[in-house]
Protein backbone atom coordinates (compact mmCIF):
# COMPACT_ATOMS: atom_id res chain seq x y z
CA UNK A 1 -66.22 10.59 31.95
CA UNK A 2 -68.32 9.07 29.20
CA UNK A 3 -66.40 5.45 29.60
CA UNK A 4 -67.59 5.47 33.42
CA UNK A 5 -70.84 6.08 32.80
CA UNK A 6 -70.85 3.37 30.32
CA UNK A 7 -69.82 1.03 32.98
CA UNK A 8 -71.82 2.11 35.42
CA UNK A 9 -75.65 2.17 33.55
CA UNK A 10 -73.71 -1.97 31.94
CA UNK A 11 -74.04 -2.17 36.18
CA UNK A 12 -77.02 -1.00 37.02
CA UNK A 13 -78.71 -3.20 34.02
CA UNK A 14 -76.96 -6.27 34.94
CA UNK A 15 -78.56 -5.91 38.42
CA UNK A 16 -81.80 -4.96 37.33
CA UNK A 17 -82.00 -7.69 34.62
CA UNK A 18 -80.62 -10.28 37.21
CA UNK A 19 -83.68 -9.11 39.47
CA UNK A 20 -86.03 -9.98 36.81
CA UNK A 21 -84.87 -13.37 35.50
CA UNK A 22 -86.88 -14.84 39.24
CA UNK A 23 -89.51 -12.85 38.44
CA UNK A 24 -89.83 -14.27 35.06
CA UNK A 25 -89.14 -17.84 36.13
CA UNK A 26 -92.25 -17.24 38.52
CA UNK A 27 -94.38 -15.96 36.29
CA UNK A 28 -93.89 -19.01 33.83
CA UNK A 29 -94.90 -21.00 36.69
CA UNK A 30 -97.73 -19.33 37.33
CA UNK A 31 -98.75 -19.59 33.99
CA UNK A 32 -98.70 -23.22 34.19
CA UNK A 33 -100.73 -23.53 37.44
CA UNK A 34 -103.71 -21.64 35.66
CA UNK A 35 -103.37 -24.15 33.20
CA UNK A 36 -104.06 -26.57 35.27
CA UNK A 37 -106.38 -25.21 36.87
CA UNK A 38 -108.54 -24.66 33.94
CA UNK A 39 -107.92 -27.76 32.10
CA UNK A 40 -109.20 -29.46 35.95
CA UNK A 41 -112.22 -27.52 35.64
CA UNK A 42 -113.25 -27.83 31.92
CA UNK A 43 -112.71 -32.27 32.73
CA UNK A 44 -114.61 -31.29 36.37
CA UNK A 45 -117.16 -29.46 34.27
CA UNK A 46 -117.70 -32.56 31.87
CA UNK A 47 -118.26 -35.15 34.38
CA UNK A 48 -120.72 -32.53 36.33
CA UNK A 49 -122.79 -32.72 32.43
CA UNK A 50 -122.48 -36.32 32.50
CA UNK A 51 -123.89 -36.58 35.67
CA UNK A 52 -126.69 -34.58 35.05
CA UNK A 53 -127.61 -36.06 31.49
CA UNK A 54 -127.78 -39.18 33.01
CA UNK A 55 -129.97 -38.11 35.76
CA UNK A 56 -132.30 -36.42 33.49
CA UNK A 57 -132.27 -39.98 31.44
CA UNK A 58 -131.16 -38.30 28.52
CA UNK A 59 -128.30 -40.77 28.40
CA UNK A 60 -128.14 -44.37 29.07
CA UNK A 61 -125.67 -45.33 31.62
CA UNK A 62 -124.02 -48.39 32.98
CA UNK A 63 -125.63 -50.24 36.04
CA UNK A 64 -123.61 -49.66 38.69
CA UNK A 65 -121.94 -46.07 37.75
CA UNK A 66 -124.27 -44.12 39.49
CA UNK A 67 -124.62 -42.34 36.37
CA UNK A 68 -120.69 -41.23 35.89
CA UNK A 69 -118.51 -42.16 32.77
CA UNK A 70 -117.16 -45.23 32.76
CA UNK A 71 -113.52 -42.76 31.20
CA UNK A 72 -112.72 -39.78 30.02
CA UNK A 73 -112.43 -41.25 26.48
CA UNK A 74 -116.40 -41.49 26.73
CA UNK A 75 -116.54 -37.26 27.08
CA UNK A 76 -114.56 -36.92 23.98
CA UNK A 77 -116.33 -39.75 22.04
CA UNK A 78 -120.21 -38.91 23.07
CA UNK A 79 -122.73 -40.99 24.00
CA UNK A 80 -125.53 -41.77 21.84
CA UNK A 81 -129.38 -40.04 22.25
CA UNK A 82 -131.68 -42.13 20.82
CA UNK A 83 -135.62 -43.40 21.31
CA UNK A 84 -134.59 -45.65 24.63
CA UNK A 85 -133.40 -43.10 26.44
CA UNK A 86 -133.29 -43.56 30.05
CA UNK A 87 -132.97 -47.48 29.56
CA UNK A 88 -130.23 -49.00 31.95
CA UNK A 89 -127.77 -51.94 30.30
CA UNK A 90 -130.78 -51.77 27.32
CA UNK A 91 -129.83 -53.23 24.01
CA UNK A 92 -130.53 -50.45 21.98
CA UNK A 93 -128.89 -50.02 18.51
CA UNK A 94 -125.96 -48.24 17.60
CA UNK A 95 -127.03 -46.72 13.57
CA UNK A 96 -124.60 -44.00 12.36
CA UNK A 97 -127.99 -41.83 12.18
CA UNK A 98 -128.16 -41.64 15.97
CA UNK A 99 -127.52 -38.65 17.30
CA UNK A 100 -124.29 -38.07 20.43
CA UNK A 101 -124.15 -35.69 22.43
CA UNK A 102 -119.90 -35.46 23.51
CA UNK A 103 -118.86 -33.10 26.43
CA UNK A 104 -115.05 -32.50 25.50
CA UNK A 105 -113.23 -31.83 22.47
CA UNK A 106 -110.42 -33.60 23.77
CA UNK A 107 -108.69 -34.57 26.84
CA UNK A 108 -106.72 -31.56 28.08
CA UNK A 109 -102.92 -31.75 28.47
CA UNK A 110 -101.49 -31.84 32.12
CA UNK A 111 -99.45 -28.97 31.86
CA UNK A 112 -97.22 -30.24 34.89
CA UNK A 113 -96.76 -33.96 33.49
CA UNK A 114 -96.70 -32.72 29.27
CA UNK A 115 -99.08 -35.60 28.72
CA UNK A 116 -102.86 -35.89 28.65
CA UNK A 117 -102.70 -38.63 31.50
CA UNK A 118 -105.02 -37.84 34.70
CA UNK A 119 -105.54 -39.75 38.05
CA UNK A 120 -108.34 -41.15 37.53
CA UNK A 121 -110.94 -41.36 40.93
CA UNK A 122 -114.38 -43.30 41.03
CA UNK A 123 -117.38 -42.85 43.23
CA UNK A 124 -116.21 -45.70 45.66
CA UNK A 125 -112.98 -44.39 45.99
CA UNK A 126 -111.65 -42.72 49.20
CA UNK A 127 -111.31 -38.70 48.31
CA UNK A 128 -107.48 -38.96 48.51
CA UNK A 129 -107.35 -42.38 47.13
CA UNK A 130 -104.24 -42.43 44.65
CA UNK A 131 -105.48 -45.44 42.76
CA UNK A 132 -108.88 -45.48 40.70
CA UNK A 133 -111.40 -48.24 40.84
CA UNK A 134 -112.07 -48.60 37.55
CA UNK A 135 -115.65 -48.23 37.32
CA UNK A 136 -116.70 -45.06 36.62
CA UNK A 137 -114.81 -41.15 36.28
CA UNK A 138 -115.98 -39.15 39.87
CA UNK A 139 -113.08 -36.78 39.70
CA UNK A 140 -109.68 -36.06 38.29
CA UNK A 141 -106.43 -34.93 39.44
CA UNK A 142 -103.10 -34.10 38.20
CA UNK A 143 -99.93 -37.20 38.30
CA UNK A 144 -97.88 -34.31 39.12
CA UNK A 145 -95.78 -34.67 42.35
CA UNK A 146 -94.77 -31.15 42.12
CA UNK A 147 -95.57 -28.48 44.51
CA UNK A 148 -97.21 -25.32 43.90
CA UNK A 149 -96.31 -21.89 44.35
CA UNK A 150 -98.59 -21.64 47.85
CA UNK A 151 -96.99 -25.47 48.95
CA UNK A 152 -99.45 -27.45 48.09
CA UNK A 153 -99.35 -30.80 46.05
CA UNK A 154 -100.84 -30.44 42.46
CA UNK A 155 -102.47 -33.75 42.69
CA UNK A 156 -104.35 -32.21 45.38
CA UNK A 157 -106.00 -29.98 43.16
C-alpha cells in the first residue's frame, strides 16, 4: 500500500508542477513587459522635463528643436544653467563652475532587445515613423519586434 501511494502523490506532483512551469514562463514575461513599460516612461518622463525647461528658458536649446533634446545622451549628460539662459544658438561659455541640470541617470536597458538602444522619433516625424529624423528626441520606442502578452507590437508602446 505505501509503494502506491508513493507513485501516485510522484503523479499528482508531476502534473501539478507541469501546470505551473506555463504559469511561470508567463509570469517572467510579464515581468519584462513592466520593465518596459517603466523604463518607456522614466525616458517619456525626461523628454516631458526637457520640454518644459526649455519652455520656461531655463535651458538653452537648439534653433530648430522646438525645444526637445537633440539625444538621449543629452538627459544623462545635463545641460548647462548659466547667466544666458533663455538665449537660442548663444555663445555662452562652458566653465566647469556652471551649474547642469541632467534628467536621467542613465539610459534604461530595453528589457526586450538586452541593450540600451531605443527608436529614436523627432517632432517632424510621422507617429509610426520607424526611422528618426535626427533632429531632436519627441518620443521613444522599443526595437523589439516581439509581441506582447495582449498582441500588440512592443515598438508600439
Amino acid at each position: 500500500m505505501t509503494l502506491l501511494e508513493l507513485i501516485l502523490t510522484c503523479s499528482i506532483l508531476l502534473i501539478l508542477s507541469t501546470a505551473a512551469l506555463p504559469i511561470a514562463r508567463f509570469a517572467a514575461v510579464r515581468e519584462k513587459e513592466a520593465t518596459l513599460r517603466h523604463n518607456l516612461d522614466e525616458i517619456r518622463d525626461a523628454i516631458d522635463r526637457y520640454k518644459d525647461a526649455a519652455d520656461h528658458n531655463q535651458i538653452r536649446v537648439e534653433l530648430g528643436s522646438e525645444g526637445y533634446p537633440p539625444d538621449l545622451e543629452t538627459l544623462v549628460n545635463g545641460v548647462p544653467l548659466g547667466s544666458n539662459i533663455g538665449t537660442i544658438g548663444g555663445s555662452g561659455s562652458s566653465d566647469s563652475g556652471e551649474k547642469r541640470i541632467r534628467f536621467l541617470r542613465k539610459i534604461p536597458i530595453d528589457p526586450m532587445t538586452g541593450q540600451a538602444d531605443w527608436g529614436l522619433r523627432a517632432v517632424q516625424d510621422d507617429p509610426d515613423s520607424r526611422h528618426w529624423g535626427g533632429k531632436n528626441v519627441f518620443d521613444v520606442y522599443s526595437q523589439s519586434t516581439g509581441t506582447a502578452l495582449d498582441g500588440t507590437k512592443y515598438a508600439d508602446w
